[in-house]
Protein backbone atom coordinates (compact mmCIF):
# COMPACT_ATOMS: atom_id res chain seq x y z
CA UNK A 1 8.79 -23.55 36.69
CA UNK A 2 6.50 -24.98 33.94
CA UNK A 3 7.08 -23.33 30.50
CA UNK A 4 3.28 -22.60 30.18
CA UNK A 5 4.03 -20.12 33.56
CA UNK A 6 6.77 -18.66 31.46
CA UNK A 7 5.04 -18.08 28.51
CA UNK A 8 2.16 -16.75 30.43
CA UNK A 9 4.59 -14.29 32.31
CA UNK A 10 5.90 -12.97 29.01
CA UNK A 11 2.87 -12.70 27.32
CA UNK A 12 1.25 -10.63 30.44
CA UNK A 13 4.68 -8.53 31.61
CA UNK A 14 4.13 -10.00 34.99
CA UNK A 15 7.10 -11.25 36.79
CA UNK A 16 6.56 -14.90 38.50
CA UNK A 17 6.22 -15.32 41.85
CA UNK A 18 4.24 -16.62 44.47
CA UNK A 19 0.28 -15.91 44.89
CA UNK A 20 -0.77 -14.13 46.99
CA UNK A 21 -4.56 -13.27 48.16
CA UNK A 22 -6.36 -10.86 50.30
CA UNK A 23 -8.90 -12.93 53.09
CA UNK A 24 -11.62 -11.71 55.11
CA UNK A 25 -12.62 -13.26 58.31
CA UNK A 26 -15.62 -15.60 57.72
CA UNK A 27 -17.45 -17.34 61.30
CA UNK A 28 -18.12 -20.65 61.21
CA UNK A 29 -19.84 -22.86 63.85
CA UNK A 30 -16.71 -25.24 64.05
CA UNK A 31 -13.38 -24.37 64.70
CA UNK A 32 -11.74 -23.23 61.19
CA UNK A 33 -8.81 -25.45 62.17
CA UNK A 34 -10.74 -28.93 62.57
CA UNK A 35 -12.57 -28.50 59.07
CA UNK A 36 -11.48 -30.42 55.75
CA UNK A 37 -12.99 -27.53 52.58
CA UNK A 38 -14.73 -29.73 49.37
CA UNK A 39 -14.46 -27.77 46.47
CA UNK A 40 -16.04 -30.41 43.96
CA UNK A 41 -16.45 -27.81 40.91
CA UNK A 42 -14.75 -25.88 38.08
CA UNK A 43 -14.74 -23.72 35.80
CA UNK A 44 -17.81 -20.60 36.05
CA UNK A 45 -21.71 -21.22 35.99
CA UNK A 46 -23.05 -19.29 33.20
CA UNK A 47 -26.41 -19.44 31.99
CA UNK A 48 -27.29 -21.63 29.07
CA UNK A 49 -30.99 -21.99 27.55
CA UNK A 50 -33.23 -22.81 30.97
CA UNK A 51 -30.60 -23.99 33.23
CA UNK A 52 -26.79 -23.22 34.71
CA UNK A 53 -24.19 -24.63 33.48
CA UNK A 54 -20.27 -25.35 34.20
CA UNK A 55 -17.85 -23.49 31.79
CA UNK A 56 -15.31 -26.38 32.39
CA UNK A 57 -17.54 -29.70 33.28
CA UNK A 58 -13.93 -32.00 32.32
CA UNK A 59 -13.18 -30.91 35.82
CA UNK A 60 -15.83 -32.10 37.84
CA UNK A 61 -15.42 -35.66 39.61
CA UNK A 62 -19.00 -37.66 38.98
CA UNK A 63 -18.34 -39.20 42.35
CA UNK A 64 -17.35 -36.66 44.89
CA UNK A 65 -20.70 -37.46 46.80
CA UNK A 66 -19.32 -40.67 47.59
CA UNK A 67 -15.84 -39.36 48.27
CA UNK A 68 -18.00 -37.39 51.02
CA UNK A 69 -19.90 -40.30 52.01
CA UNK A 70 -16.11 -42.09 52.93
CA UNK A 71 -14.93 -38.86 54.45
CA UNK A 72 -17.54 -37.64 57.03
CA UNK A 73 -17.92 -40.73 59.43
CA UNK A 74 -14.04 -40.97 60.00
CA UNK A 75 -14.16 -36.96 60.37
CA UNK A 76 -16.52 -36.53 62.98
CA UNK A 77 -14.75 -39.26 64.57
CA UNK A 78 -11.59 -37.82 64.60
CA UNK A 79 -13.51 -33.99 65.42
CA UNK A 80 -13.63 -32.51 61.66
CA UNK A 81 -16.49 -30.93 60.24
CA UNK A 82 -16.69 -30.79 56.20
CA UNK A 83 -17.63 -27.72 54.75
CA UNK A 84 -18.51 -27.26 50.55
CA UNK A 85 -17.05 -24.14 49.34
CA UNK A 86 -17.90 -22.46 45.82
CA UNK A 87 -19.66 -19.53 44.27
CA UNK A 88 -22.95 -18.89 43.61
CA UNK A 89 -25.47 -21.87 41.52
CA UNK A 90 -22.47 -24.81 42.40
CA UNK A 91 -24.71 -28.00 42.63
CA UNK A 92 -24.49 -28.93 46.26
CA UNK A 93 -23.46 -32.25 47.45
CA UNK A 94 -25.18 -34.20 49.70
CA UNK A 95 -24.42 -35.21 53.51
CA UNK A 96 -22.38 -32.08 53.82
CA UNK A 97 -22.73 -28.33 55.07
CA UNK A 98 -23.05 -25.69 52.14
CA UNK A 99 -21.13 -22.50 52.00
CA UNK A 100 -21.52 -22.57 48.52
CA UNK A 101 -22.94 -19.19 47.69
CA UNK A 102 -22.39 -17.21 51.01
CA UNK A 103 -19.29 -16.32 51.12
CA UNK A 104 -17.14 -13.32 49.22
CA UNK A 105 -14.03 -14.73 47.07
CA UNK A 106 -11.97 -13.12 50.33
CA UNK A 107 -14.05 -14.65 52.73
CA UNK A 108 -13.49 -18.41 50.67
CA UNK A 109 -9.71 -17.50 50.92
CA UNK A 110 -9.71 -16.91 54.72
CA UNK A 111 -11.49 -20.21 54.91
CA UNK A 112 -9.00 -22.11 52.21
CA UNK A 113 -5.79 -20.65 54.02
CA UNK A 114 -7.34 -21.98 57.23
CA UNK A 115 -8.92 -25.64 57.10
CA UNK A 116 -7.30 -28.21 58.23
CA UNK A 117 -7.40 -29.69 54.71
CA UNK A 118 -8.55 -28.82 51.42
CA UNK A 119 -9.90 -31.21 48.89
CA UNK A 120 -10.82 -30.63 44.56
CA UNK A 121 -10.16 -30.28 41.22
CA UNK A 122 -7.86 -27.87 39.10
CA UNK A 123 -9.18 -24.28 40.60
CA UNK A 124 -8.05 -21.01 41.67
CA UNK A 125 -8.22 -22.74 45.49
CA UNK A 126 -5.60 -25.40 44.94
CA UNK A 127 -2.91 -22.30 43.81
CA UNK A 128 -3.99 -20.70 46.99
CA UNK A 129 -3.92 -23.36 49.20
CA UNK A 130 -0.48 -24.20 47.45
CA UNK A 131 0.40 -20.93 48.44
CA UNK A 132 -0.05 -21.11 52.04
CA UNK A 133 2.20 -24.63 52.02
CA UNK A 134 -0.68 -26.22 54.02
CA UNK A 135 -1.95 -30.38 53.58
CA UNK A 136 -4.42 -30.63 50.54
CA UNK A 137 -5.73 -33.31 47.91
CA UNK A 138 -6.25 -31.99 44.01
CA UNK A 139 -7.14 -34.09 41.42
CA UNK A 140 -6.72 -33.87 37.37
CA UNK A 141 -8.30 -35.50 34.39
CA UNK A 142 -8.06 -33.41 31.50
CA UNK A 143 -5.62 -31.31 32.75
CA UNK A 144 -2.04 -32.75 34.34
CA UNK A 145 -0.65 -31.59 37.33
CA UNK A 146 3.25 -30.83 36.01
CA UNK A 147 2.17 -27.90 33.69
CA UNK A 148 0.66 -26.09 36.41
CA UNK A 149 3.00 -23.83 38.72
CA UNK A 150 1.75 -24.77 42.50
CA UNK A 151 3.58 -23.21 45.26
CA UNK A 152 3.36 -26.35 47.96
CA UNK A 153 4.82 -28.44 50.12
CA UNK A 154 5.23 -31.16 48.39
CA UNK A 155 5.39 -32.93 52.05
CA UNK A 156 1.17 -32.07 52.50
CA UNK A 157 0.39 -32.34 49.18
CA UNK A 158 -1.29 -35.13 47.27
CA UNK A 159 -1.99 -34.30 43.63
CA UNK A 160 -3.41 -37.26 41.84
CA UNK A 161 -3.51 -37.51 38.22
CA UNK A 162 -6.34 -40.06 36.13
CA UNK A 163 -4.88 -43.17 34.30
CA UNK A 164 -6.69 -41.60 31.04
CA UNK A 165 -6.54 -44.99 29.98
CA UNK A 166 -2.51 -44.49 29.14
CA UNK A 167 -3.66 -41.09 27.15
CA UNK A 168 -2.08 -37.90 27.93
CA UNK A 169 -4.07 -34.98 29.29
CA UNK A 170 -6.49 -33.39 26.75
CA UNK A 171 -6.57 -29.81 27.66
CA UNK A 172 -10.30 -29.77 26.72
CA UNK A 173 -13.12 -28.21 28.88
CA UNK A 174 -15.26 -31.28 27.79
CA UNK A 175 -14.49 -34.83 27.53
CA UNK A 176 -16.22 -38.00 26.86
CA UNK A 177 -15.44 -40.12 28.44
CA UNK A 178 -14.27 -37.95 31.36
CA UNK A 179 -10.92 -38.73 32.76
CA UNK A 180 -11.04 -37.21 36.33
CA UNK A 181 -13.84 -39.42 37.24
CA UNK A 182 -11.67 -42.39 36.44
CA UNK A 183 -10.05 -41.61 39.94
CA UNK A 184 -11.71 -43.87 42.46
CA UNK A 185 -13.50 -41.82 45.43
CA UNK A 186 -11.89 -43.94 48.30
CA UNK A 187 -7.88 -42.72 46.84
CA UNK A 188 -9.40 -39.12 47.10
CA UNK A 189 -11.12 -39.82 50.44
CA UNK A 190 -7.86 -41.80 51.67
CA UNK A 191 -5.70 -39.24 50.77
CA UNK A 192 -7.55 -36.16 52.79
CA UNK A 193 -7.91 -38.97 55.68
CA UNK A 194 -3.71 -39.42 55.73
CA UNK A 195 -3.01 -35.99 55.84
CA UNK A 196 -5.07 -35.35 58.80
């Protein structure tokens, strides 16, 4: 257990142990089974001046369009269907059916538990899917997968961490340059493809 998990435990009074969340049933065209879940953001959209933007932008890949663009001819090959998942104002991505915005948080979670595989950043969905022990792909640029507490099979799980150039993890909700998108799109798209 990572010593930020500890300190987070003691600070709160809350005992560690493994997540656990309530899902709802959510209906989706395809079988729940044969569908691989993008969840290319991070972080909350809040309003700022005209626009919407991400409280935690270090986390979003610049490329994940094209890590859908490799995905979705070798998954409706194979019988997958991708799906976007996220809350309400996400930024959708192209070439790929939206959920983003119509479903609860305990819909999402029936949906994350589910998929065949689930594929992002740093979020509240990679704990869960950690949770449930089931095959996903997470990546990290300013943040670094060994200080975070995931409850996975280390078997279905492919966590890939930036280069950063040699740097250690910054920690910072905004980076320039940003790390995470120094992961090329084919690993990501690779790695969901071998866990299939």
């Amino acid at each position: 257990m990572s010593d930020l998990a500890e300190t987070y435990a003691l600070a709160t009074g809350v005992s560690i142990g493994k997540p656990e969340m309530v899902d709802a049933f959510y209906p989706l065209a395809h079988p729940v089974d044969k569908t691989i879940l993008i969840h290319a953001f991070a972080g909350a959209i809040v309003q700022h001046g005209q626009g919407l933007v991400a409280t935690f932008p270090a986390k979003l890949h610049d490329y994940f369009g094209e890590v859908v663009r490799l995905l979705v001819s070798h998954a409706d090959k194979a019988g997958y269907k991708l799906y976007q998942i996220g809350g309400p104002g996400e930024p959708p991505l192209q070439g790929i059916d939206s959920l983003v915005g119509k479903t609860t948080i305990h819909q999402c979670a029936y949906l994350v538990k589910r998929c065949a595989v689930l594929v992002g950043n740093d979020s509240i969905w990679a704990h869960v899917r950690g949770a449930e022990g089931k095959p996903q792909v997470h990546i990290y640029g300013s943040t670094s997968k060994p200080h975070f507490p995931h409850w996975r099979d280390p078997a279905k799980s492919i966590l890939i961490e930036s280069h950063r150039s040699g740097k250690k993890p910054s920690y910072q909700s905004v980076e320039n340059p940003k790390t995470i998108s120094y992961i090329p799109p084919e690993q990501i798209a690779n790695s969901a493809l071998s866990l299939l």
